[in-house]
C-alpha atoms as a PDB file:
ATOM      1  CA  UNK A   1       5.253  17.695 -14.981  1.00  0.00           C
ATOM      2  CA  UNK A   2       6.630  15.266 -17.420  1.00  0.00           C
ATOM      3  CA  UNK A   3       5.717  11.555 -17.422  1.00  0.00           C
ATOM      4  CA  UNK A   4       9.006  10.676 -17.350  1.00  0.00           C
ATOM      5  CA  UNK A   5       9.473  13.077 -14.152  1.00  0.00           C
ATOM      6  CA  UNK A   6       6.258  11.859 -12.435  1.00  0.00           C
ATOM      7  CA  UNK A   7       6.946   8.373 -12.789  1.00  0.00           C
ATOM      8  CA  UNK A   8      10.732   9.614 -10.882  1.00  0.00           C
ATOM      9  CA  UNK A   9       8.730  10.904  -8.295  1.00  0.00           C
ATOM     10  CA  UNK A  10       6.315   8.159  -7.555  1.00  0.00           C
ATOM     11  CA  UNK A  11       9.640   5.889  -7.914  1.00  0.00           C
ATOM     12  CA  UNK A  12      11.603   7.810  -5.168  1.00  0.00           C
ATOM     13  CA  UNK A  13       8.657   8.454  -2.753  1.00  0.00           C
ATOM     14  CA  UNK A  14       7.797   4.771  -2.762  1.00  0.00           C
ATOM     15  CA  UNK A  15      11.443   3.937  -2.522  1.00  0.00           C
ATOM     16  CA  UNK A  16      12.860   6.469  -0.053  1.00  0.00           C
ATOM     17  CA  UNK A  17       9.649   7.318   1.740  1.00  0.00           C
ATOM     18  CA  UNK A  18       8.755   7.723   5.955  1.00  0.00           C
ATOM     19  CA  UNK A  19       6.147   5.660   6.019  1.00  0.00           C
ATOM     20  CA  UNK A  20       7.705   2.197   5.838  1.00  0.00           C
ATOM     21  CA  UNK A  21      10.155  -0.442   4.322  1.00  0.00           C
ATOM     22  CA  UNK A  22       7.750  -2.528   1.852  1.00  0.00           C
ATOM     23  CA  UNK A  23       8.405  -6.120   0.630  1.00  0.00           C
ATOM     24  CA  UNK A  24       9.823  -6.128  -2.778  1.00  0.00           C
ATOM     25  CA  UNK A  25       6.649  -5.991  -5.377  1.00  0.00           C
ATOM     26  CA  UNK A  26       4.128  -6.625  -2.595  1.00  0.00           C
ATOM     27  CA  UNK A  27       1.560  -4.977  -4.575  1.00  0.00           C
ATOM     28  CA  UNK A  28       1.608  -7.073  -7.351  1.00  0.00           C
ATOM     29  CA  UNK A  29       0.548 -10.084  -5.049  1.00  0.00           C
ATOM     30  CA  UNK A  30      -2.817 -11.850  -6.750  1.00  0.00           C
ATOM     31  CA  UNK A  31      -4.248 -12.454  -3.129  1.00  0.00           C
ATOM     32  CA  UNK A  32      -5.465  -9.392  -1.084  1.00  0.00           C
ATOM     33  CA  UNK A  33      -4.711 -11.203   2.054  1.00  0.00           C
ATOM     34  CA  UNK A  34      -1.064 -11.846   1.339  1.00  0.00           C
ATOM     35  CA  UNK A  35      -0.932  -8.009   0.698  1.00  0.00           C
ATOM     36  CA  UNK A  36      -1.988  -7.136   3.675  1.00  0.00           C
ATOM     37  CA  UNK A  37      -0.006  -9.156   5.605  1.00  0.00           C
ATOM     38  CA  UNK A  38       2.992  -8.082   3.962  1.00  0.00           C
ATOM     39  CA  UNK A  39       1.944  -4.380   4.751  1.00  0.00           C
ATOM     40  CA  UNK A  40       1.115  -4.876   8.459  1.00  0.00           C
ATOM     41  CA  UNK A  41       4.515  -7.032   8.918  1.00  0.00           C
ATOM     42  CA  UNK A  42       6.187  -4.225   7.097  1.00  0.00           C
ATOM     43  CA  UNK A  43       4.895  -1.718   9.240  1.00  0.00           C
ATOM     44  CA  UNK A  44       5.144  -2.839  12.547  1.00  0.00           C
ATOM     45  CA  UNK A  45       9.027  -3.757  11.477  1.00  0.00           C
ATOM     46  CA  UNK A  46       9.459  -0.237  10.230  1.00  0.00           C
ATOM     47  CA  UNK A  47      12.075   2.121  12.106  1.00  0.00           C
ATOM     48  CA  UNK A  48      10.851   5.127   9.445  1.00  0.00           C
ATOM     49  CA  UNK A  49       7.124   5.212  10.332  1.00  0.00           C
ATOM     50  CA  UNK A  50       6.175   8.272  11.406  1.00  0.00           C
ATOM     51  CA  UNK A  51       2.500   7.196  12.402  1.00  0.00           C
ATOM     52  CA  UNK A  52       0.485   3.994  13.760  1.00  0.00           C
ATOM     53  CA  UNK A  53       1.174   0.893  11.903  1.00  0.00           C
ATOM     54  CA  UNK A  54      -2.360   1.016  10.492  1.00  0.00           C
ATOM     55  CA  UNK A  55      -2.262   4.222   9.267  1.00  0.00           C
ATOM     56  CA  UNK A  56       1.069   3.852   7.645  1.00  0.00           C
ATOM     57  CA  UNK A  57       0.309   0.848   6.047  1.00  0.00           C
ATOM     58  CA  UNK A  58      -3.245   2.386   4.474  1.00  0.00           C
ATOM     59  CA  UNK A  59      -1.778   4.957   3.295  1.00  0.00           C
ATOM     60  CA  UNK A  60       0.663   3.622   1.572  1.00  0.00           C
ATOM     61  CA  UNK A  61      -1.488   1.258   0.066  1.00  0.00           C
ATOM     62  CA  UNK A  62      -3.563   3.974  -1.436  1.00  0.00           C
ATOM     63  CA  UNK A  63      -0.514   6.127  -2.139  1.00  0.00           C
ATOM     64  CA  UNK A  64      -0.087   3.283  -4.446  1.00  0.00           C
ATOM     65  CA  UNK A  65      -3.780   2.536  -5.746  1.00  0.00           C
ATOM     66  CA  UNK A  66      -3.714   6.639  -6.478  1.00  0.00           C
ATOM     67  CA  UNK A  67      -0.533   6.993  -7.856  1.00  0.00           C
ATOM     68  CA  UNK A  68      -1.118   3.844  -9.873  1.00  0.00           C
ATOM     69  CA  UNK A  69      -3.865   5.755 -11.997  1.00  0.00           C
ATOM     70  CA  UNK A  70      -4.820   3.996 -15.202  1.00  0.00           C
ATOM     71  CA  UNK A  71      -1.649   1.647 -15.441  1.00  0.00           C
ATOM     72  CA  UNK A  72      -3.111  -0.421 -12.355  1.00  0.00           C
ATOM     73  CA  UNK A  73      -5.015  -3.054 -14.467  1.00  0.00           C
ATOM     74  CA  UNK A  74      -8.340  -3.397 -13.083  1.00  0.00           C
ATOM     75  CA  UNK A  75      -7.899  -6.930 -11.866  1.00  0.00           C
ATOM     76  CA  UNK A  76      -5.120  -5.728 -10.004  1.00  0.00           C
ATOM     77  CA  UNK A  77      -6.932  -3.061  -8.779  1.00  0.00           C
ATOM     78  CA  UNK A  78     -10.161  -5.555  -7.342  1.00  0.00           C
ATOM     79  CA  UNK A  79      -7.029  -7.094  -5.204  1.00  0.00           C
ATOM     80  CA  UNK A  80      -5.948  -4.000  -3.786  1.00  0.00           C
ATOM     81  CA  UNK A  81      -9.080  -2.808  -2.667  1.00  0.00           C
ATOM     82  CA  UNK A  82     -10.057  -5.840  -0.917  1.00  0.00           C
ATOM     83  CA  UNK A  83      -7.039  -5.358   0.357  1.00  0.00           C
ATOM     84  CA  UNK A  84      -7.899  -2.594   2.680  1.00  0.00           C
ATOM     85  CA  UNK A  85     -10.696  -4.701   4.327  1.00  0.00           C
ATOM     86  CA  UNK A  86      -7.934  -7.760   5.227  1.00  0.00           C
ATOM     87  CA  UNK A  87      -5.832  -4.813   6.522  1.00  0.00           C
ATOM     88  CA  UNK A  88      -8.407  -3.558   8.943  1.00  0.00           C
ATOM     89  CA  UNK A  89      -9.070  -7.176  10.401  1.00  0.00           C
ATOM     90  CA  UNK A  90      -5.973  -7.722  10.732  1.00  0.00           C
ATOM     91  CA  UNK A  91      -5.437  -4.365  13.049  1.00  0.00           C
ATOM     92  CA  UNK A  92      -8.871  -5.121  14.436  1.00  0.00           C
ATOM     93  CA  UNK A  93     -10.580  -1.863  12.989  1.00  0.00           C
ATOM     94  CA  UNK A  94     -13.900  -2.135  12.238  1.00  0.00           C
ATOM     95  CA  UNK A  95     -14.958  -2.278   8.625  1.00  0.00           C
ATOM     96  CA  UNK A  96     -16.424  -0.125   6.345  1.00  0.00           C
ATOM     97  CA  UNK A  97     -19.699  -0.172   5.366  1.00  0.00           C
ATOM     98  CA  UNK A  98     -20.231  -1.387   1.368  1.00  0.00           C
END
Protein backbone atom coordinates (compact mmCIF):
# COMPACT_ATOMS: atom_id res chain seq x y z
CA UNK A 1 0.00 0.00 0.00
CA UNK A 2 1.07 3.44 -0.87
CA UNK A 3 1.92 6.09 1.75
CA UNK A 4 -0.25 8.29 0.33
CA UNK A 5 -3.11 5.46 0.56
CA UNK A 6 -2.18 4.44 4.14
CA UNK A 7 -2.14 7.75 5.48
CA UNK A 8 -6.15 7.81 3.63
CA UNK A 9 -6.84 4.98 5.60
CA UNK A 10 -5.61 5.90 9.00
CA UNK A 11 -7.39 9.41 8.08
CA UNK A 12 -10.87 7.81 7.43
CA UNK A 13 -10.76 5.13 10.21
CA UNK A 14 -9.94 7.79 12.78
CA UNK A 15 -12.48 10.06 11.22
CA UNK A 16 -15.43 7.79 10.39
CA UNK A 17 -14.70 5.04 12.85
CA UNK A 18 -17.27 2.90 15.60
CA UNK A 19 -15.46 3.39 18.34
CA UNK A 20 -16.12 7.02 19.24
CA UNK A 21 -16.44 10.82 18.39
CA UNK A 22 -12.87 12.27 19.56
CA UNK A 23 -12.15 15.94 20.47
CA UNK A 24 -10.55 17.72 17.67
CA UNK A 25 -6.51 17.02 17.97
CA UNK A 26 -6.88 15.48 21.43
CA UNK A 27 -3.81 13.60 20.89
CA UNK A 28 -1.63 16.27 20.43
CA UNK A 29 -2.44 17.51 24.08
CA UNK A 30 1.17 18.00 26.08
CA UNK A 31 -0.54 16.65 29.36
CA UNK A 32 -1.46 12.89 29.55
CA UNK A 33 -4.18 13.69 31.93
CA UNK A 34 -6.02 16.12 29.71
CA UNK A 35 -5.89 13.22 27.12
CA UNK A 36 -7.47 11.03 28.98
CA UNK A 37 -10.08 12.96 30.04
CA UNK A 38 -10.92 13.99 26.71
CA UNK A 39 -11.06 10.19 25.72
CA UNK A 40 -13.24 8.99 28.63
CA UNK A 41 -15.69 12.17 28.08
CA UNK A 42 -15.63 11.22 24.47
CA UNK A 43 -16.54 7.85 25.07
CA UNK A 44 -19.10 7.79 27.46
CA UNK A 45 -20.81 10.68 25.05
CA UNK A 46 -20.40 8.38 22.10
CA UNK A 47 -23.69 7.00 20.31
CA UNK A 48 -21.09 4.84 17.82
CA UNK A 49 -19.29 2.78 20.50
CA UNK A 50 -19.67 -0.54 19.97
CA UNK A 51 -17.90 -1.65 23.33
CA UNK A 52 -17.37 -0.38 27.11
CA UNK A 53 -16.23 3.11 27.36
CA UNK A 54 -12.85 1.87 28.57
CA UNK A 55 -12.21 -0.33 26.01
CA UNK A 56 -13.18 2.03 23.30
CA UNK A 57 -11.29 4.70 24.51
CA UNK A 58 -7.86 2.33 24.86
CA UNK A 59 -8.13 1.26 21.86
CA UNK A 60 -8.37 4.05 20.17
CA UNK A 61 -5.66 5.52 21.90
CA UNK A 62 -3.35 2.83 20.74
CA UNK A 63 -4.99 2.67 17.32
CA UNK A 64 -3.36 5.98 17.32
CA UNK A 65 0.11 5.35 19.19
CA UNK A 66 0.34 2.23 16.43
CA UNK A 67 -0.77 3.84 13.54
CA UNK A 68 1.33 6.85 14.49
CA UNK A 69 4.61 4.72 13.82
CA UNK A 70 7.75 6.80 13.52
CA UNK A 71 5.98 10.26 12.82
CA UNK A 72 4.79 10.28 16.62
CA UNK A 73 7.80 12.29 18.01
CA UNK A 74 9.00 10.60 20.97
CA UNK A 75 8.03 13.32 23.39
CA UNK A 76 4.72 12.97 22.15
CA UNK A 77 4.83 9.54 22.44
CA UNK A 78 6.06 9.65 26.58
CA UNK A 79 2.50 11.64 26.82
CA UNK A 80 0.51 9.11 25.26
CA UNK A 81 1.68 6.33 27.10
CA UNK A 82 1.22 7.81 30.39
CA UNK A 83 -1.76 8.36 29.06
CA UNK A 84 -3.11 4.92 29.37
CA UNK A 85 -2.34 4.84 33.16
CA UNK A 86 -4.64 8.32 33.75
CA UNK A 87 -7.20 6.42 31.60
CA UNK A 88 -7.38 3.41 33.83
CA UNK A 89 -7.79 5.61 37.09
CA UNK A 90 -10.05 7.36 35.75
CA UNK A 91 -12.36 4.06 34.89
CA UNK A 92 -11.06 2.66 38.16
CA UNK A 93 -9.07 -0.33 36.51
CA UNK A 94 -6.29 -1.37 38.20
CA UNK A 95 -2.88 -0.53 36.82
CA UNK A 96 -0.36 -2.22 35.17
CA UNK A 97 2.55 -3.35 36.58
CA UNK A 98 5.96 -1.27 35.27
Amino acid sequence: MAAKDKSSWVQKTMAESDAMDLEPHVFQHKNPEDVAKSLKASTEQSNRRKSSPFRSAMSMLNFHINRSGRRLAKSQKKVLERAKSHLRALFGRPQKPS
